[in-house]
Protein backbone atom coordinates (compact mmCIF):
# COMPACT_ATOMS: atom_id res chain seq x y z
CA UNK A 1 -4.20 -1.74 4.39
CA UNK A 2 -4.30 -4.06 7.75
CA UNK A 3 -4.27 -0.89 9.86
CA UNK A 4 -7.40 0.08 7.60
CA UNK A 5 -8.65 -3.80 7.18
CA UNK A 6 -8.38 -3.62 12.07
CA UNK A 7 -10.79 -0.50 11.93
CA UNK A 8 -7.77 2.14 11.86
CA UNK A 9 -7.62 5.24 10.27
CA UNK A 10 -4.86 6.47 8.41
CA UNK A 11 -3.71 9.84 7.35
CA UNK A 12 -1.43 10.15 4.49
CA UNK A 13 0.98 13.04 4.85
CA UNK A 14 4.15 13.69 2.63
CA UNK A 15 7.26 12.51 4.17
CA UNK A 16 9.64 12.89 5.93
CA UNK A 17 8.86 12.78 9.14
CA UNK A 18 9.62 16.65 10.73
CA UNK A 19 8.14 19.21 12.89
CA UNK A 20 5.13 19.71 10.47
CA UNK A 21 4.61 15.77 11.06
CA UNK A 22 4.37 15.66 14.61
CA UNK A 23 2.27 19.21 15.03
CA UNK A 24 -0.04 17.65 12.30
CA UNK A 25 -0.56 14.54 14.41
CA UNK A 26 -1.00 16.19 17.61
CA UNK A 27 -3.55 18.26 16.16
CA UNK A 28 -5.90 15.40 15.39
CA UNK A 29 -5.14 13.12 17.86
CA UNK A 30 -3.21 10.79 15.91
CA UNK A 31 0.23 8.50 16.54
CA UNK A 32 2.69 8.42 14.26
CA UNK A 33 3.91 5.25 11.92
CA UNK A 34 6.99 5.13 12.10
CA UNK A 35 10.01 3.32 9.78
CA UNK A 36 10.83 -0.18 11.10
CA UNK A 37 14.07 1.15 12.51
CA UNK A 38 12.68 4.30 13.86
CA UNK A 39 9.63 2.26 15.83
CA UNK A 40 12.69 -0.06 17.48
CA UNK A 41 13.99 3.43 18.85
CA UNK A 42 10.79 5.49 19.34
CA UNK A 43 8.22 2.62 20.27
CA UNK A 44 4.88 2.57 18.95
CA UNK A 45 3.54 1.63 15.30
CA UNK A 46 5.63 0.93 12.56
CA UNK A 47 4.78 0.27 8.29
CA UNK A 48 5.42 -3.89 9.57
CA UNK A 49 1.51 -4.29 8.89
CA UNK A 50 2.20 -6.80 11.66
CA UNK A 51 2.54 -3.90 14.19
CA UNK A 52 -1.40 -3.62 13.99
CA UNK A 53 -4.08 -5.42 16.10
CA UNK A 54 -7.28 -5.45 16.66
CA UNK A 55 -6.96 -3.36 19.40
CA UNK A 56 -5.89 -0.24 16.97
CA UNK A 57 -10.10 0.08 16.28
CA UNK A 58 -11.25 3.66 15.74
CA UNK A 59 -7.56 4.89 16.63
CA UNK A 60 -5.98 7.63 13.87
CA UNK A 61 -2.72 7.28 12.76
CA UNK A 62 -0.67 9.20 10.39
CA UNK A 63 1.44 7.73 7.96
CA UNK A 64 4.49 9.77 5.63
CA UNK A 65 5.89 6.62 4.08
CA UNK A 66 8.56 7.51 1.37
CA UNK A 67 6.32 5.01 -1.15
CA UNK A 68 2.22 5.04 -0.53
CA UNK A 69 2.48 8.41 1.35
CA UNK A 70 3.84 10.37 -1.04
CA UNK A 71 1.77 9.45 -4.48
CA UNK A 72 -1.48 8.84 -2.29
CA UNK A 73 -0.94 12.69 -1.53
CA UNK A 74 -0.26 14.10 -4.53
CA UNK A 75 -3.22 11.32 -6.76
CA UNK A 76 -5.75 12.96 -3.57
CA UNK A 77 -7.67 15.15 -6.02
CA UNK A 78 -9.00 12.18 -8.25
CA UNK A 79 -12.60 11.07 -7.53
CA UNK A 80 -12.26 8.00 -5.87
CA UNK A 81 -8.44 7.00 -4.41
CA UNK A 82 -8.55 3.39 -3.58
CA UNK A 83 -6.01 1.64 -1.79
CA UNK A 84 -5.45 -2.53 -3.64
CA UNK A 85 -2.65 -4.97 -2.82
CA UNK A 86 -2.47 -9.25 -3.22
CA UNK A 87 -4.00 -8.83 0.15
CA UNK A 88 -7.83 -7.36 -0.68
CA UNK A 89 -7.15 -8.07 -4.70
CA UNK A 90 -10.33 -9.13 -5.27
CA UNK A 91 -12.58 -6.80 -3.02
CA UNK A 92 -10.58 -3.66 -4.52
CA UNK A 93 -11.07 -4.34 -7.78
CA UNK A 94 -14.95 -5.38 -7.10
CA UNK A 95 -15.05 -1.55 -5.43
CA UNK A 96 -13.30 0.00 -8.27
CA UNK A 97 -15.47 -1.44 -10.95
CA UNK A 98 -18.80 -0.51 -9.03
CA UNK A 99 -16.88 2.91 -9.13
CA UNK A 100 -16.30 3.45 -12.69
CA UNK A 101 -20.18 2.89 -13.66
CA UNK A 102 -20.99 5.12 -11.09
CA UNK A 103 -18.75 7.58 -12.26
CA UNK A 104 -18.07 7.33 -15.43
CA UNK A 105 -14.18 7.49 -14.78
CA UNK A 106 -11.45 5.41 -16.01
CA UNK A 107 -9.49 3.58 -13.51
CA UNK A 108 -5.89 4.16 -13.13
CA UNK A 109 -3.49 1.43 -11.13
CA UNK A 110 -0.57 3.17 -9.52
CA UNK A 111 2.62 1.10 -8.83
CA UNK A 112 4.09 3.04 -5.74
CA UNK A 113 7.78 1.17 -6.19
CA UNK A 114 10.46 1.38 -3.53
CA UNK A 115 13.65 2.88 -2.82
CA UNK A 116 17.08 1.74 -2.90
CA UNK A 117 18.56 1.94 0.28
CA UNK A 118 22.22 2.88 -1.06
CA UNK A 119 21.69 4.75 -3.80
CA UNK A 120 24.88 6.78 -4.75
CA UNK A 121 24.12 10.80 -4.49
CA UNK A 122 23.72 11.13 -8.65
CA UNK A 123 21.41 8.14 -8.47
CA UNK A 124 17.72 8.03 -9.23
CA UNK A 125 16.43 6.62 -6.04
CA UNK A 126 13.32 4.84 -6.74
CA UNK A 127 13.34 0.80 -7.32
CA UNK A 128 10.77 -0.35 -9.19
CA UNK A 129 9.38 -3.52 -7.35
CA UNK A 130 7.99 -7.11 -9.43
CA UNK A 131 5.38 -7.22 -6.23
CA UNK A 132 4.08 -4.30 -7.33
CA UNK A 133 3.77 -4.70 -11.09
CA UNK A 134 2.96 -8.14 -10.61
CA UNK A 135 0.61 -6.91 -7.55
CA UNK A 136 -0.92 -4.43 -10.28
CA UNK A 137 -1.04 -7.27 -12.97
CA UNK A 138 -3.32 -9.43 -10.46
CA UNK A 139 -5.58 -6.85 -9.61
CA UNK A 140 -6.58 -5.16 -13.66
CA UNK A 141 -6.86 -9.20 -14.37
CA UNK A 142 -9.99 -8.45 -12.19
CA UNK A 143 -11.42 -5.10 -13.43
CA UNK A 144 -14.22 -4.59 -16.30
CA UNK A 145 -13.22 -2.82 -19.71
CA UNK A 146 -10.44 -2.35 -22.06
CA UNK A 147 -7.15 -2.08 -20.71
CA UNK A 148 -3.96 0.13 -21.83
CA UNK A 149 -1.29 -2.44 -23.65
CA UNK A 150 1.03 -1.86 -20.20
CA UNK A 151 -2.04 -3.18 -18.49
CA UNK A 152 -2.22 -6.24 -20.62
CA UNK A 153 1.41 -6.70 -20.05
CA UNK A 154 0.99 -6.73 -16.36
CA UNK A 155 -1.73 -9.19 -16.22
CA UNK A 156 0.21 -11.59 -18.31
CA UNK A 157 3.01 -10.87 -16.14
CA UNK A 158 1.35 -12.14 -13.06
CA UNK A 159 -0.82 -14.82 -15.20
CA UNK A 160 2.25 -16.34 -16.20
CA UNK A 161 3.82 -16.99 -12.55
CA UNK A 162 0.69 -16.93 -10.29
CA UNK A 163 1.71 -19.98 -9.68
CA UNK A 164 5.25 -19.19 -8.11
CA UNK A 165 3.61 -16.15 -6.47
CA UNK A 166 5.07 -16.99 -2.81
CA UNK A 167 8.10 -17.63 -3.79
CA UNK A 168 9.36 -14.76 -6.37
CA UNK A 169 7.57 -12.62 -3.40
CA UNK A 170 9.81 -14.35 -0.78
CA UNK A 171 13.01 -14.60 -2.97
CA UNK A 172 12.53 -10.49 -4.41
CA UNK A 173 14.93 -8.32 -4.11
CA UNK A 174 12.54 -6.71 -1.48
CA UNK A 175 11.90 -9.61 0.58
CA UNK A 176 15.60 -10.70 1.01
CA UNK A 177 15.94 -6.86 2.35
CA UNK A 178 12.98 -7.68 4.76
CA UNK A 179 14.46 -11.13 5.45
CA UNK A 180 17.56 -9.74 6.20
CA UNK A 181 16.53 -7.18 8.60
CA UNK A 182 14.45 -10.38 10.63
CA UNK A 183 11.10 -9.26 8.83
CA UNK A 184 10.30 -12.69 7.43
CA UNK A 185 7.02 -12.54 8.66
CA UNK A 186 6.02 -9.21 6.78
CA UNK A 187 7.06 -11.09 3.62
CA UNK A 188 4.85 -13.94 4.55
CA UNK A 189 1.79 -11.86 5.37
CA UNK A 190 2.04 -9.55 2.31
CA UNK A 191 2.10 -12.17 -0.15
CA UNK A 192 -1.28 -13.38 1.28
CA UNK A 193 -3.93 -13.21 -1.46
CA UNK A 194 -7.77 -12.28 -1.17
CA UNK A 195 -7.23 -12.62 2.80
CA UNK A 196 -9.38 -9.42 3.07
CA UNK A 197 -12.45 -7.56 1.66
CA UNK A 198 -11.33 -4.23 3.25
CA UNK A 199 -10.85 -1.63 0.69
CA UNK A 200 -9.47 1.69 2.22
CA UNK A 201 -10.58 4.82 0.53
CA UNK A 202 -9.42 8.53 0.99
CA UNK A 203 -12.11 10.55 2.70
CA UNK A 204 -11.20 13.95 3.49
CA UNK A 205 -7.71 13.69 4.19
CA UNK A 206 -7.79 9.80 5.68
CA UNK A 207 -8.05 6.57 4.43
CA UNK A 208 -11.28 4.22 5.72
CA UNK A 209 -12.79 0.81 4.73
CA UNK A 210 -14.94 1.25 2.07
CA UNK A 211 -16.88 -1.82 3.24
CA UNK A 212 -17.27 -0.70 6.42
């Protein structure tokens, strides 16, 4: 979303990171985002939205994370694929509501969880994250129409702390991982609310501000 919020554009493509990868991103002209650790070995870009600038206008990237990546590839077929976060709340859902009367489509809020990083071989991988469900309760708090009872619960979720927002954020499971790794300032920035209106959308295969 900051890479897309700087004037970036972003191309989703299902990780990992392999051949296919690279021949894909030479083909368009694009860098590669790389991991945290794998930027510290192979320079360049990295998911730390902090590793974006200004200066990253009108440049293409493309982006396999294990997370958005992955379910932004396979939800590509749906009419409109909007990307929402504490960071653009507001703007996203504003966008998907002027959406769904355009449309006539029902809007559907994807949690994109995490992973555990030591997950035993016979384990299940994926971590569901509270920034995400609470990320997904603050943003249906803000859309038009009936919502599903999980919806409801979400919103009530994040109505019920909004005011200790910051600090569950900064005290998650996923921030002390960031913390620990000397990311502290990616846990600051993401817990930022409404401190955007760019809303990237998929177009074609990459994601662009759909208040451009």
């Amino acid at each position: 979303m900051t890479a897309v919020d700087y004037g970036a554009e972003i191309y989703p493509y299902p990780p990992p990171i392999n051949e296919h990868t690279k021949a894909f991103a030479e083909s368009i002209g694009a860098q590669i985002v790389w991991g945290r650790a794998e930027a510290i070995k192979y320079g360049g870009h990295s998911l730390s939205p902090l590793s974006f600038t200004e200066a990253d206008r009108g440049q293409k990237f493309v982006m396999c994370s294990l997370n958005g990546a992955a379910c932004t590839w396979i939800a590509a077929k749906v009419p409109a694929l909007l990307i929402g976060g504490p960071l653009n709340a507001s703007a996203v859902a504003e966008k998907a509501n002027a959406l769904r009367a355009a449309l006539g489509a029902n809007i559907t809020v994807v949690p994109c969880g995490e992973t555990w990083p030591d997950a035993l071989e016979n384990e299940n991988k994926l971590r569901p994250s509270i920034e995400d469900y609470l990320g997904a309760g603050m943003i249906v708090s803000k859309l038009i129409g009936s919502k599903s009872p999980e919806a409801q619960v979400c919103v009530g979720a994040y109505q019920s702390i909004k005011h200790q927002w910051r600090d569950l954020i900064w005290d998650s499971i996923s921030g002390r991982e960031l913390r620990k790794r000397g990311y502290e300032q990616d846990v600051l920035h993401c817990a930022q609310i409404d401190v955007t209106t760019a809303v990237p959308i998929l177009e074609g295969n990459r994601f662009v501000n759909a208040n451009r």
